[in-house]
N, C-alpha and C. Protein backbone atom coordinates (compact mmCIF):
# COMPACT_ATOMS: atom_id res chain seq x y z
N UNK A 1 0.84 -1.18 0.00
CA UNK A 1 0.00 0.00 0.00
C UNK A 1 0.89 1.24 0.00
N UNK A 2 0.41 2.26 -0.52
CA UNK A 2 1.01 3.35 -0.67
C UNK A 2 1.22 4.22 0.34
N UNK A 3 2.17 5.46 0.72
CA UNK A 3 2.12 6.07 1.71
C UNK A 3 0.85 7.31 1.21
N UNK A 4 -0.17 7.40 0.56
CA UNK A 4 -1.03 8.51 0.23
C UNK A 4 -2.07 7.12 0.56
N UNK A 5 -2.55 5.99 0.16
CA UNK A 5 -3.64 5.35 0.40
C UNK A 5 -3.73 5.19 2.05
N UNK A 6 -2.81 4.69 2.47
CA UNK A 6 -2.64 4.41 4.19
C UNK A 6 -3.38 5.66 4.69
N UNK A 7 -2.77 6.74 4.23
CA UNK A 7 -3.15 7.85 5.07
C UNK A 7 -4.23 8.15 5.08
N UNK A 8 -5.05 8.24 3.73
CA UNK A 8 -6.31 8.25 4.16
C UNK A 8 -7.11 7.48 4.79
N UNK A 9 -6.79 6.35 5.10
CA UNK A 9 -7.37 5.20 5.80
C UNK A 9 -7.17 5.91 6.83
N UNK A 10 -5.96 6.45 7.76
CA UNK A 10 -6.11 6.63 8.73
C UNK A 10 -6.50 8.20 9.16
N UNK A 11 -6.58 9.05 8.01
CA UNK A 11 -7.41 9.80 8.00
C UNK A 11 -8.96 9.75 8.63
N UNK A 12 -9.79 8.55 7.91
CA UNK A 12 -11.13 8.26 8.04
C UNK A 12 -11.28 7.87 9.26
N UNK A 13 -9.80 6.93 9.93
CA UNK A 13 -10.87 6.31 11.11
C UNK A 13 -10.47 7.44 12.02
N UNK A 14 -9.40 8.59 11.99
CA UNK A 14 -9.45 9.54 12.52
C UNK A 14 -10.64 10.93 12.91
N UNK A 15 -11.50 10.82 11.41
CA UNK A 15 -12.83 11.47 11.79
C UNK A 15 -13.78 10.53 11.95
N UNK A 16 -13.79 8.95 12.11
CA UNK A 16 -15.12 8.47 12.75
C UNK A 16 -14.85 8.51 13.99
N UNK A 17 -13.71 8.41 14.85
CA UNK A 17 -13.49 8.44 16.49
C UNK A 17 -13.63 9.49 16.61
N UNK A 18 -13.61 10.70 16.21
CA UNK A 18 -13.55 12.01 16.59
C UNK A 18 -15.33 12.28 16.61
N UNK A 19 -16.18 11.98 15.41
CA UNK A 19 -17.08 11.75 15.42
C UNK A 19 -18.01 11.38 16.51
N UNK A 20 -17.29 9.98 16.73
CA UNK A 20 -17.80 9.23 18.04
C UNK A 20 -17.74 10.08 19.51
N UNK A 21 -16.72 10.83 19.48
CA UNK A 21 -16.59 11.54 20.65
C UNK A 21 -16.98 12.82 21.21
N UNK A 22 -17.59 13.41 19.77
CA UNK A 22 -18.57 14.50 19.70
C UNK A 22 -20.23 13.91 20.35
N UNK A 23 -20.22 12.83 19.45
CA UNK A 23 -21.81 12.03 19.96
C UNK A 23 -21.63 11.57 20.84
N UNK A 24 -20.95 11.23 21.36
CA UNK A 24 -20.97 10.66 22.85
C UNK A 24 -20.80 12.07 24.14
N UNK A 25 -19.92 13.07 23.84
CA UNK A 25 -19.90 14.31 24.53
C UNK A 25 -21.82 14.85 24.55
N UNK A 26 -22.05 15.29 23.63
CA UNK A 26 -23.43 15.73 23.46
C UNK A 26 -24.09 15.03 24.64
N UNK A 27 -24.18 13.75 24.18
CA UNK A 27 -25.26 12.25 24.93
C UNK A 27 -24.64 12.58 26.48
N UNK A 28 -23.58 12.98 26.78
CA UNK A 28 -23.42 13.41 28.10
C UNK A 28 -23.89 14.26 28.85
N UNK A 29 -23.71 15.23 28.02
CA UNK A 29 -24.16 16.52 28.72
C UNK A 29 -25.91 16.61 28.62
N UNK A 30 -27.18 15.87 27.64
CA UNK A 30 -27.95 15.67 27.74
C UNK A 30 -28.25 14.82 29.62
N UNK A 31 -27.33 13.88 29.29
CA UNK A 31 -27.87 13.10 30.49
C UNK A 31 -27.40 13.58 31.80
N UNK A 32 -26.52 14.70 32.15
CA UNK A 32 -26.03 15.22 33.05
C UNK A 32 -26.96 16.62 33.36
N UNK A 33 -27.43 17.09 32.43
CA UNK A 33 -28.77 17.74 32.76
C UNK A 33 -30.02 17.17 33.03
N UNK A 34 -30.23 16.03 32.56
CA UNK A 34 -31.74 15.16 33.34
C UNK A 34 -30.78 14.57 34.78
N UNK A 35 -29.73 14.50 34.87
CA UNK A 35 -29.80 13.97 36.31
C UNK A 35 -29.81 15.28 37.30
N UNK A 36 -28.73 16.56 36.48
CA UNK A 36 -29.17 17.41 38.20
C UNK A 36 -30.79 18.31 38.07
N UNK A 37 -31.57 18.09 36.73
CA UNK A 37 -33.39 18.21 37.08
C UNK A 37 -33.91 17.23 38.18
N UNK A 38 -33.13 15.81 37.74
CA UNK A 38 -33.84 14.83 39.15
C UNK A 38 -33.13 14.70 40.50
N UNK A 39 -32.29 15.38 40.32
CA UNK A 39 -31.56 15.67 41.69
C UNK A 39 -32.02 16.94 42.66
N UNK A 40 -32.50 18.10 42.01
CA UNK A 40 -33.11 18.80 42.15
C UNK A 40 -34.31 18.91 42.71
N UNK A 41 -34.80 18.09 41.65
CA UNK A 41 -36.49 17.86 41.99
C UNK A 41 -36.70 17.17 43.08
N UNK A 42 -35.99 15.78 43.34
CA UNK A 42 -35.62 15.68 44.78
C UNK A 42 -35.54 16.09 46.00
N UNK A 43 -34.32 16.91 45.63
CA UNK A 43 -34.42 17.66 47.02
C UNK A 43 -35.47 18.53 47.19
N UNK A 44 -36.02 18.96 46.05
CA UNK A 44 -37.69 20.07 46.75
C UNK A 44 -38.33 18.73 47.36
N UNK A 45 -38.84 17.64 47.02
CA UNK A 45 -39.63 17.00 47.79
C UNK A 45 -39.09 16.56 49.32
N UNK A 46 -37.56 16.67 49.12
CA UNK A 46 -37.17 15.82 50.71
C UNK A 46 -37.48 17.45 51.54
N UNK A 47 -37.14 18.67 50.92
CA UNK A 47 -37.53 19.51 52.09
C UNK A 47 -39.10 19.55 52.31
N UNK A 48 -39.91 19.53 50.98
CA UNK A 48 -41.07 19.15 51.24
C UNK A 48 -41.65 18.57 52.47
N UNK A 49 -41.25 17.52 52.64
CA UNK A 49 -41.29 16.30 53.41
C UNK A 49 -40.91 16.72 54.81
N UNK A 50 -39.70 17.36 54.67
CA UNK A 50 -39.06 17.72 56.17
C UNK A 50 -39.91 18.41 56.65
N UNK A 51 -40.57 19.35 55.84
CA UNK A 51 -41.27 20.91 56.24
C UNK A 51 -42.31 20.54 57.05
N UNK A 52 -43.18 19.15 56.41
CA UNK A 52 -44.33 18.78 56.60
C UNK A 52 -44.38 18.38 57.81
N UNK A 53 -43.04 17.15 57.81
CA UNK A 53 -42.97 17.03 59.88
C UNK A 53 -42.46 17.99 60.72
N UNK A 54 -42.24 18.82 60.41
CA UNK A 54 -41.66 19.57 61.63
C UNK A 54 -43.04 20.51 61.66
């Protein structure tokens, strides 16, 4: 194989991992905002709760 064919090979799998790590960054930060909404939401009910017994 040539030194111009190789490279683009490793060109490509260089933008599908990079790819991958954009979509996977995104998919993070989606799910790191639904957890501190339910972390949140949480704690209003545990003071809820506290408020109610005391």
């Amino acid at each position: 194989m040539d030194f111009h064919k190789e490279d683009q090979i490793i060109q490509k799998k260089i933008i599908w991992i990079s790819s991958q790590i954009r979509e996977t960054k995104i998919q993070l930060n989606r799910q790191y905002k639904e957890l501190k909404d339910a972390l949140n939401e949480q704690e209003k009910l545990r003071k809820n709760k506290k408020n109610r017994l005391v």
